[in-house]
PDB file of N, CA and C in Angstrom:
ATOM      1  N   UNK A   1     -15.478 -12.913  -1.059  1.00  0.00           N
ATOM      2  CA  UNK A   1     -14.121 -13.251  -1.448  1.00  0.00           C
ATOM      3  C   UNK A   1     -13.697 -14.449  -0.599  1.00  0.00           C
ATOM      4  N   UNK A   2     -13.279 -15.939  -1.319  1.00  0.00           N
ATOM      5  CA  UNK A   2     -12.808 -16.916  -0.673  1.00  0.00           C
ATOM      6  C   UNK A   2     -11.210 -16.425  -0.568  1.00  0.00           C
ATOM      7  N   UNK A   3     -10.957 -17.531   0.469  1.00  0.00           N
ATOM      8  CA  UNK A   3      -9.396 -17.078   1.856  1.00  0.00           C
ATOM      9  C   UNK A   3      -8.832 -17.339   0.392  1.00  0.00           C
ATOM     10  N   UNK A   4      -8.797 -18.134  -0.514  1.00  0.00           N
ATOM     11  CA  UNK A   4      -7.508 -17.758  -1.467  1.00  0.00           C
ATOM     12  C   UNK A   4      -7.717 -16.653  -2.337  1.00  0.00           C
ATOM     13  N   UNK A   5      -8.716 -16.373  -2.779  1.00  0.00           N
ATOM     14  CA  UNK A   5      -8.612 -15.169  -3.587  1.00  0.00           C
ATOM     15  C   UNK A   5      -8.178 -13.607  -2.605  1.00  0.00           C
ATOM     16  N   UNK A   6      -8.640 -13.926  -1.450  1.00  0.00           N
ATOM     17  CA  UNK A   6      -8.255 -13.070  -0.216  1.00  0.00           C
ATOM     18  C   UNK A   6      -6.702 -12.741  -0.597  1.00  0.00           C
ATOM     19  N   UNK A   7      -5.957 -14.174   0.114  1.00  0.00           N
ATOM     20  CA  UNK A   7      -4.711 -14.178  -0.126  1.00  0.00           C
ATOM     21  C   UNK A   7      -3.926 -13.625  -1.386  1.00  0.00           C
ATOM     22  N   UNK A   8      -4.314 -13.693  -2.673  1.00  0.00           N
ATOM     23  CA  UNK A   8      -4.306 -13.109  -3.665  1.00  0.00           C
ATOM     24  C   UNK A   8      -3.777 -12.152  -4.142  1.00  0.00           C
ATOM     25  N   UNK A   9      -5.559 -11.478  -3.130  1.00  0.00           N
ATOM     26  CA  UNK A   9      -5.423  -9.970  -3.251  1.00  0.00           C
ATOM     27  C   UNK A   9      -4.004  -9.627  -2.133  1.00  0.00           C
ATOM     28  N   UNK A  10      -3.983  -9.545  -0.917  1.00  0.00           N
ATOM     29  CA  UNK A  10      -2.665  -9.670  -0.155  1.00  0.00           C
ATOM     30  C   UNK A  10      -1.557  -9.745  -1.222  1.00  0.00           C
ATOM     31  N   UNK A  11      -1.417 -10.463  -1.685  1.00  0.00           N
ATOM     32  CA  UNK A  11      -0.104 -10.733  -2.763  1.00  0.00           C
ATOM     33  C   UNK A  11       0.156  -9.527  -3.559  1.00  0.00           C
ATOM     34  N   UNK A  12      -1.101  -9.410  -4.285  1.00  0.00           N
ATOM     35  CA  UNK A  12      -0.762  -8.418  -5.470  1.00  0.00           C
ATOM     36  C   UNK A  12      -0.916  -6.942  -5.169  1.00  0.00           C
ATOM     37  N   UNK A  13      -1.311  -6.834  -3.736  1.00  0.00           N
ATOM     38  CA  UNK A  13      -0.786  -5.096  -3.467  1.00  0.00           C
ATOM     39  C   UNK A  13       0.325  -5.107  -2.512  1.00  0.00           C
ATOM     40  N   UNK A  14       1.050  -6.370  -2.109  1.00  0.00           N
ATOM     41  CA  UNK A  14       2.103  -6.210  -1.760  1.00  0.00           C
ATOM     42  C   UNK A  14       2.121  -6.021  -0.172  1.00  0.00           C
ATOM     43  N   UNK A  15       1.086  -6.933   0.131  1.00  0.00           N
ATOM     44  CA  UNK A  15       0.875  -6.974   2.098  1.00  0.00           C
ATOM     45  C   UNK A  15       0.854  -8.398   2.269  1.00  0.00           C
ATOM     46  N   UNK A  16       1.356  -8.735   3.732  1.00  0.00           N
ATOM     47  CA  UNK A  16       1.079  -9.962   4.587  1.00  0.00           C
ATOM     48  C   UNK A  16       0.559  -9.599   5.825  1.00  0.00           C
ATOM     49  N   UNK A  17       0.094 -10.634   6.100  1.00  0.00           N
ATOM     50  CA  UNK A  17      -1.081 -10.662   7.348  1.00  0.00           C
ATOM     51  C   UNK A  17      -0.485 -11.074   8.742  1.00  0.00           C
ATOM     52  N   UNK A  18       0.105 -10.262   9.977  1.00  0.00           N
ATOM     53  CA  UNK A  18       0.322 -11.129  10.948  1.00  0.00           C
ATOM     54  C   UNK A  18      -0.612 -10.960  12.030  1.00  0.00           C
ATOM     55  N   UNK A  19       0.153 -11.019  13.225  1.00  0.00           N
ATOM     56  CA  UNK A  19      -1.133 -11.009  14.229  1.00  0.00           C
ATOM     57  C   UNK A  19      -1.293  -9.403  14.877  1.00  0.00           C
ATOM     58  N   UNK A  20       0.061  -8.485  14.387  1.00  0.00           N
ATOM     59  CA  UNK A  20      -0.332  -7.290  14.308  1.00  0.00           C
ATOM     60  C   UNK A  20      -0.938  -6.245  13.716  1.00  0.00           C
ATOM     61  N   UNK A  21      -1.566  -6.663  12.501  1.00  0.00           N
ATOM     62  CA  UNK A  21      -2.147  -6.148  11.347  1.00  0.00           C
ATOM     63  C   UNK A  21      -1.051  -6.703   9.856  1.00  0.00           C
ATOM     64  N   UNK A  22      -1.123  -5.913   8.868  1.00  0.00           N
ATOM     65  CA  UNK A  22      -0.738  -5.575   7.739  1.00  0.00           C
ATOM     66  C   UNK A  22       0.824  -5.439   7.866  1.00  0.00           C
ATOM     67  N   UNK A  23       1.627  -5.970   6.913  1.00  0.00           N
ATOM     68  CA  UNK A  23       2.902  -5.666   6.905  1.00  0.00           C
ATOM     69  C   UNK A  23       3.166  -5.505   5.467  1.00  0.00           C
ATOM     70  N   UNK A  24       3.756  -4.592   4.904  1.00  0.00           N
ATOM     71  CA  UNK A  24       4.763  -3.893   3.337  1.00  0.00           C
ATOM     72  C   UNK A  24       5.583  -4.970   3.195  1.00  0.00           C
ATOM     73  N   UNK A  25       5.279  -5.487   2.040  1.00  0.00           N
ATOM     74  CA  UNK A  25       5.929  -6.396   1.331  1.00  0.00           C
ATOM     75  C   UNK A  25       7.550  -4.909   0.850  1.00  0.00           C
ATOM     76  N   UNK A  26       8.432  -5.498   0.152  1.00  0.00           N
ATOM     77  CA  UNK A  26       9.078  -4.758  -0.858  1.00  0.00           C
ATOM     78  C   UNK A  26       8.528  -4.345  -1.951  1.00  0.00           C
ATOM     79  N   UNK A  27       7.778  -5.442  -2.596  1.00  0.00           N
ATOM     80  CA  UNK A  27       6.855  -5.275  -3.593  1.00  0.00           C
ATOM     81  C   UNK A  27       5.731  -4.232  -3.641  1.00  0.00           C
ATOM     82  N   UNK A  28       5.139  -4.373  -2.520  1.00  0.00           N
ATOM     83  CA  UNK A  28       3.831  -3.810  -1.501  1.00  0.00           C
ATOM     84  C   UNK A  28       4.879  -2.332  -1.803  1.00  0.00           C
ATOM     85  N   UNK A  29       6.057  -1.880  -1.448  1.00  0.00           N
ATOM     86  CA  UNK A  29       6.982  -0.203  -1.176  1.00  0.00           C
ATOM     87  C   UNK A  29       6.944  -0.251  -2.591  1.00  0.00           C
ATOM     88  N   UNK A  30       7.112  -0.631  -3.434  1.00  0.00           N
ATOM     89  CA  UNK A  30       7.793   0.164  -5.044  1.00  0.00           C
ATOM     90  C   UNK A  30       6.206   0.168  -5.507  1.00  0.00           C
ATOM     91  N   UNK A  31       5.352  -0.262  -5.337  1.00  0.00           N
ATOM     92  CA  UNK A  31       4.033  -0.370  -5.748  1.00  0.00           C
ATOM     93  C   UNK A  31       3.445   1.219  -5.352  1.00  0.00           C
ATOM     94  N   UNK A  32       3.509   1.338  -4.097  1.00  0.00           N
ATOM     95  CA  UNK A  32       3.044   2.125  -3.502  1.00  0.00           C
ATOM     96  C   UNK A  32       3.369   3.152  -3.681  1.00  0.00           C
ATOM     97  N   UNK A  33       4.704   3.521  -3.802  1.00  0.00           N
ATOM     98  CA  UNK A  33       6.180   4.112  -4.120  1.00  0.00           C
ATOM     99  C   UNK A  33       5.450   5.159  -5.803  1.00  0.00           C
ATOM    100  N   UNK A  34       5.022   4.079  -6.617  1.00  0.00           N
ATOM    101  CA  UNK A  34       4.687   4.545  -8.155  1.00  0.00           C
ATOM    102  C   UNK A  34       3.679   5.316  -7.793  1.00  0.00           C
ATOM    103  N   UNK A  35       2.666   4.573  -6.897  1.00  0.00           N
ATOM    104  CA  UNK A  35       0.951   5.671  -6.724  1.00  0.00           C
ATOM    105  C   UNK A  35       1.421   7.094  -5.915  1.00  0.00           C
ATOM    106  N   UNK A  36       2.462   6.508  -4.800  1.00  0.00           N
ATOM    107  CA  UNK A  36       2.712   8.027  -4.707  1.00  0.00           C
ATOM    108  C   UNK A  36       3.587   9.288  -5.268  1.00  0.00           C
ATOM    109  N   UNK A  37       4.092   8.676  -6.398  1.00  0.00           N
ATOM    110  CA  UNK A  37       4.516   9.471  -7.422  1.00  0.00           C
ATOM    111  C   UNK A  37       3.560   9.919  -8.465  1.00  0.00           C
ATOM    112  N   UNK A  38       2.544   9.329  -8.610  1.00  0.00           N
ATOM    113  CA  UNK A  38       1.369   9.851  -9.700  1.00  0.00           C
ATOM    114  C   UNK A  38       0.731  10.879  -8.120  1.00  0.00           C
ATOM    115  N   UNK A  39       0.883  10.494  -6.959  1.00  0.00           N
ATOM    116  CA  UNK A  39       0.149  11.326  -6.303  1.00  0.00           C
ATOM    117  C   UNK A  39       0.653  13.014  -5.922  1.00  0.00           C
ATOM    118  N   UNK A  40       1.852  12.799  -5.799  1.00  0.00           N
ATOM    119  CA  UNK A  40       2.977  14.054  -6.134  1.00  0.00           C
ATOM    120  C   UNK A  40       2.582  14.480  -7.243  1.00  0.00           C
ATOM    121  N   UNK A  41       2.633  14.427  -8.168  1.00  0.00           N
ATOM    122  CA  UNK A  41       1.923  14.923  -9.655  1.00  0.00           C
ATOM    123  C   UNK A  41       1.153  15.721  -9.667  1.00  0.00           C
ATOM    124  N   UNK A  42      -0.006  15.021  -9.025  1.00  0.00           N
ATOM    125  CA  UNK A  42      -1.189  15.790  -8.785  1.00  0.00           C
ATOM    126  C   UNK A  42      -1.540  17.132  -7.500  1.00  0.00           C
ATOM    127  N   UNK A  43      -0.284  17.387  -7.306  1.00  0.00           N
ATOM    128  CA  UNK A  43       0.073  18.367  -6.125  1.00  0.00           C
ATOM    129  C   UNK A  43      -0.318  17.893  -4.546  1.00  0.00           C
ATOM    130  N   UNK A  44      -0.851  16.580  -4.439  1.00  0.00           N
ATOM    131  CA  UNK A  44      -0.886  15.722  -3.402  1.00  0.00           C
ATOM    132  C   UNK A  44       0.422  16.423  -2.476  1.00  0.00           C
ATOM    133  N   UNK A  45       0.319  17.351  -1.521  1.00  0.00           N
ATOM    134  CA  UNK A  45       1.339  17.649  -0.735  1.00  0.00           C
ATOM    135  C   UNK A  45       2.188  16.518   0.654  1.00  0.00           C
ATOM    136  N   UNK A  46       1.347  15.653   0.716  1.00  0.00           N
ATOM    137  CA  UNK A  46       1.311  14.551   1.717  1.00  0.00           C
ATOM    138  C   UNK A  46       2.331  13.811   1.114  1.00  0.00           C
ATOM    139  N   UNK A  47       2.364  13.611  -0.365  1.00  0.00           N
ATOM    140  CA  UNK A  47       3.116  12.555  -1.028  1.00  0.00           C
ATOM    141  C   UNK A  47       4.438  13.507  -1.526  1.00  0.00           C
ATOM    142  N   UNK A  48       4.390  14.241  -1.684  1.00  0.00           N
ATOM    143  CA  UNK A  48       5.347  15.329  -1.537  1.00  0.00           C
ATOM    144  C   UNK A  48       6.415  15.147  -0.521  1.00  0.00           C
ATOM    145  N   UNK A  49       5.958  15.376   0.748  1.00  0.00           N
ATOM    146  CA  UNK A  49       6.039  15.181   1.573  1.00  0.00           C
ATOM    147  C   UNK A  49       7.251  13.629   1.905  1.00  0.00           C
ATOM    148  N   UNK A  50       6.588  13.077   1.758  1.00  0.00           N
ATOM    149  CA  UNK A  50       6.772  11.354   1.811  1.00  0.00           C
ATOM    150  C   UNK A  50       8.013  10.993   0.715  1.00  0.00           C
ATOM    151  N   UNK A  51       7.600  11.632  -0.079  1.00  0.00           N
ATOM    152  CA  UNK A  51       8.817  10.807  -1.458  1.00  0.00           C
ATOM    153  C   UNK A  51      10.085  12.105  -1.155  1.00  0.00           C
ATOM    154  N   UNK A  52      10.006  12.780  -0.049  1.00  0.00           N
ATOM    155  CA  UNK A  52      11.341  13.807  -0.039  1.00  0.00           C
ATOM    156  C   UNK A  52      12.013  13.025   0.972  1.00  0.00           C
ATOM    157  N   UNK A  53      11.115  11.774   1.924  1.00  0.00           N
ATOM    158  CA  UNK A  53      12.174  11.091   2.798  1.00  0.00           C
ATOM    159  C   UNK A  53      12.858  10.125   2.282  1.00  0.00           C
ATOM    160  N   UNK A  54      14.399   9.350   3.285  1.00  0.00           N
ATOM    161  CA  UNK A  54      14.826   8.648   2.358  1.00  0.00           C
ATOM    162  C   UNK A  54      13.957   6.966   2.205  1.00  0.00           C
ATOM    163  N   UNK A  55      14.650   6.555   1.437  1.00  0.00           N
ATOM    164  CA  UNK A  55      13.430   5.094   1.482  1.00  0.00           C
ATOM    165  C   UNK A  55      13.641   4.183   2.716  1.00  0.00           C
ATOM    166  N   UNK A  56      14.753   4.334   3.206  1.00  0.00           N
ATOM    167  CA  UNK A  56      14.771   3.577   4.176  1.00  0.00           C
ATOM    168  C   UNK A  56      13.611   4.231   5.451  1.00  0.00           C
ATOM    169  N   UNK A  57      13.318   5.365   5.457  1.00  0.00           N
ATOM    170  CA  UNK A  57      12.452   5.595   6.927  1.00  0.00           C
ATOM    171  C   UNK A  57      11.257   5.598   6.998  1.00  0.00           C
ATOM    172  N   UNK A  58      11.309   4.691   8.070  1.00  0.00           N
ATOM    173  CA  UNK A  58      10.064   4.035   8.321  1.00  0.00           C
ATOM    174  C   UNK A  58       8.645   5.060   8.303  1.00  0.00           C
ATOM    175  N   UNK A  59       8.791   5.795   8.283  1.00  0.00           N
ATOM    176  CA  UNK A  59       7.771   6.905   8.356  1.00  0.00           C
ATOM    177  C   UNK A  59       7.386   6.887   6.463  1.00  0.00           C
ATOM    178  N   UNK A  60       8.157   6.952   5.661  1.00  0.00           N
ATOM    179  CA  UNK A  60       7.823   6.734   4.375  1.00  0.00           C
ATOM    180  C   UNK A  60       7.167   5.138   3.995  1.00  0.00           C
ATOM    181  N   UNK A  61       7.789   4.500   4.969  1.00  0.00           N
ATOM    182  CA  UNK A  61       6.874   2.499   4.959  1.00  0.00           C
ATOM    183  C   UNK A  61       5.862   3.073   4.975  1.00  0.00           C
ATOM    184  N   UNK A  62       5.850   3.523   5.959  1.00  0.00           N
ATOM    185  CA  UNK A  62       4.412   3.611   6.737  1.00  0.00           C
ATOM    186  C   UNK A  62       3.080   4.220   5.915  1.00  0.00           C
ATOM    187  N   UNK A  63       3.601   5.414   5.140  1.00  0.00           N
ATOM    188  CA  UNK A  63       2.847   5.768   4.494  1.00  0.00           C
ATOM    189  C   UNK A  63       2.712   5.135   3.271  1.00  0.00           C
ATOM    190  N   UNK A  64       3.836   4.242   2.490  1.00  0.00           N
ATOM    191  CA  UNK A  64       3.114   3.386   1.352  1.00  0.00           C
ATOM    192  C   UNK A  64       2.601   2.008   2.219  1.00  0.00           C
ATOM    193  N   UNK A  65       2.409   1.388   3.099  1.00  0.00           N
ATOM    194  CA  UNK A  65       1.461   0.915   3.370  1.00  0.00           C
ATOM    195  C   UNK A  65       0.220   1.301   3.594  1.00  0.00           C
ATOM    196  N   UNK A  66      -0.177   2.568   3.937  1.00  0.00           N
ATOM    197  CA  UNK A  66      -1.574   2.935   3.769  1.00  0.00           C
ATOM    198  C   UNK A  66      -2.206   2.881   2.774  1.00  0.00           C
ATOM    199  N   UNK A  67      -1.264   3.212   1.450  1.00  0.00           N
ATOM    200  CA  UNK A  67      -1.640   3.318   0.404  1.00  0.00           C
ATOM    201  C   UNK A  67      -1.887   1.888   0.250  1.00  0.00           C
ATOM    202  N   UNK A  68      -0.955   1.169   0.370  1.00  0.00           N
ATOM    203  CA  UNK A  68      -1.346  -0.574  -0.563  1.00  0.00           C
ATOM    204  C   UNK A  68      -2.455  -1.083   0.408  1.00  0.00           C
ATOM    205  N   UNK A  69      -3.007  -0.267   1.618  1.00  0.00           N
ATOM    206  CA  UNK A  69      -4.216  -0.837   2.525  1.00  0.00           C
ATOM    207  C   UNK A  69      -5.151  -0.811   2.192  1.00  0.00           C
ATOM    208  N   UNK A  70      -5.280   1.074   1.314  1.00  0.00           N
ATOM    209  CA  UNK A  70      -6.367   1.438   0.685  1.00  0.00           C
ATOM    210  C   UNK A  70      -6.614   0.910  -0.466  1.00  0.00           C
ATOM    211  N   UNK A  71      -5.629   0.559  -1.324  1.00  0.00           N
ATOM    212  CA  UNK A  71      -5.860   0.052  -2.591  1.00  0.00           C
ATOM    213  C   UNK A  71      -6.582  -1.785  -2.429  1.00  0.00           C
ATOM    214  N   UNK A  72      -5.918  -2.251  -1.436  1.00  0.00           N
ATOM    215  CA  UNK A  72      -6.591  -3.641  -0.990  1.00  0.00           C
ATOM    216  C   UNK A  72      -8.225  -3.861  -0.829  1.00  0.00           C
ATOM    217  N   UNK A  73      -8.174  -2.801   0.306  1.00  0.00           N
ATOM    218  CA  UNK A  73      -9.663  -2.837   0.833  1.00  0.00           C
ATOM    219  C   UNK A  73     -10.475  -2.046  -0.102  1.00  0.00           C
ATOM    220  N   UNK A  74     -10.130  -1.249  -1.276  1.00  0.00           N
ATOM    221  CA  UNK A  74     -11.020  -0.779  -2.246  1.00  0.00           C
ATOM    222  C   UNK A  74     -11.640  -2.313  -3.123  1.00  0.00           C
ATOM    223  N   UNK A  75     -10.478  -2.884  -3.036  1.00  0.00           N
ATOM    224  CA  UNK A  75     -10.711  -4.085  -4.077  1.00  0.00           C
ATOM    225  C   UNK A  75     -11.499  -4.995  -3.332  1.00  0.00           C
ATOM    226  N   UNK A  76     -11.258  -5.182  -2.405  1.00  0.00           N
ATOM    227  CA  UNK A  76     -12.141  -6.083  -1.108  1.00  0.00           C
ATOM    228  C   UNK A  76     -13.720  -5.701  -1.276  1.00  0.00           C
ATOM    229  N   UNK A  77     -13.942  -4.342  -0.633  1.00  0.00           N
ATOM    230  CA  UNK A  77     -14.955  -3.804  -0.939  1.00  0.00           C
ATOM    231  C   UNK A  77     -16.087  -3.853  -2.324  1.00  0.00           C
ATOM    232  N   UNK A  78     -15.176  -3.989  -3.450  1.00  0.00           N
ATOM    233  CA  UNK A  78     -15.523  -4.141  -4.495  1.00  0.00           C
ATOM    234  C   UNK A  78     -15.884  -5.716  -5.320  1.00  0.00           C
ATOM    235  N   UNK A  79     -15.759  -6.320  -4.392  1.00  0.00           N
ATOM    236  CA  UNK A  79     -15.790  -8.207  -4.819  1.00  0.00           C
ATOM    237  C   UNK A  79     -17.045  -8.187  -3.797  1.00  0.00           C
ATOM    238  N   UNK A  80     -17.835  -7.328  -3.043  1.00  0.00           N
ATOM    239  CA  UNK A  80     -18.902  -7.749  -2.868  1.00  0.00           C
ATOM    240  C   UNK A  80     -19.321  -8.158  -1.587  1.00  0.00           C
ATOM    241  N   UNK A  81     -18.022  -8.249  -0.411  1.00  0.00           N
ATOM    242  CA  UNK A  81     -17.965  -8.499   1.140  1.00  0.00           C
ATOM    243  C   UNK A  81     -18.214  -6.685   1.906  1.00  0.00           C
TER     244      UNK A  81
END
């Protein structure tokens, strides 16, 4: 994966890159926000969990950034690096 298609990917799950790791776009929270509502669905108790806090706390960021981390680096993984 070349640095722009890199960047790209960054874009379209809704992360930026600083010098502390990964940061949640807004985009990156309602994205994440939807998977963990299909994940609640599926009796996912974690996401359960998560979508009962309010959106503002950071503890709910936190966990849809894992999600838009995992969904990144699946795709990363999958282009062949």
């Amino acid at each position: 994966m070349n640095p722009e298609a890199r960047q790209e990917a960054l874009s379209r799950h809704g992360l930026t890159e600083t010098e502390e790791g990964f940061e949640l776009t807004a985009q990156g929270f309602q994205r994440a926000s939807g998977r963990a509502l299909e994940l609640r669905q599926q009796g996912d108790p974690e996401a359960v969990q998560m979508l009962a806090l309010d959106p503002d706390d950071p503890l709910r960021w936190e966990y849809c950034r894992r999600i838009q981390m995992e969904a990144y680096t699946n795709e990363v993984n999958q282009s062949g690096i």
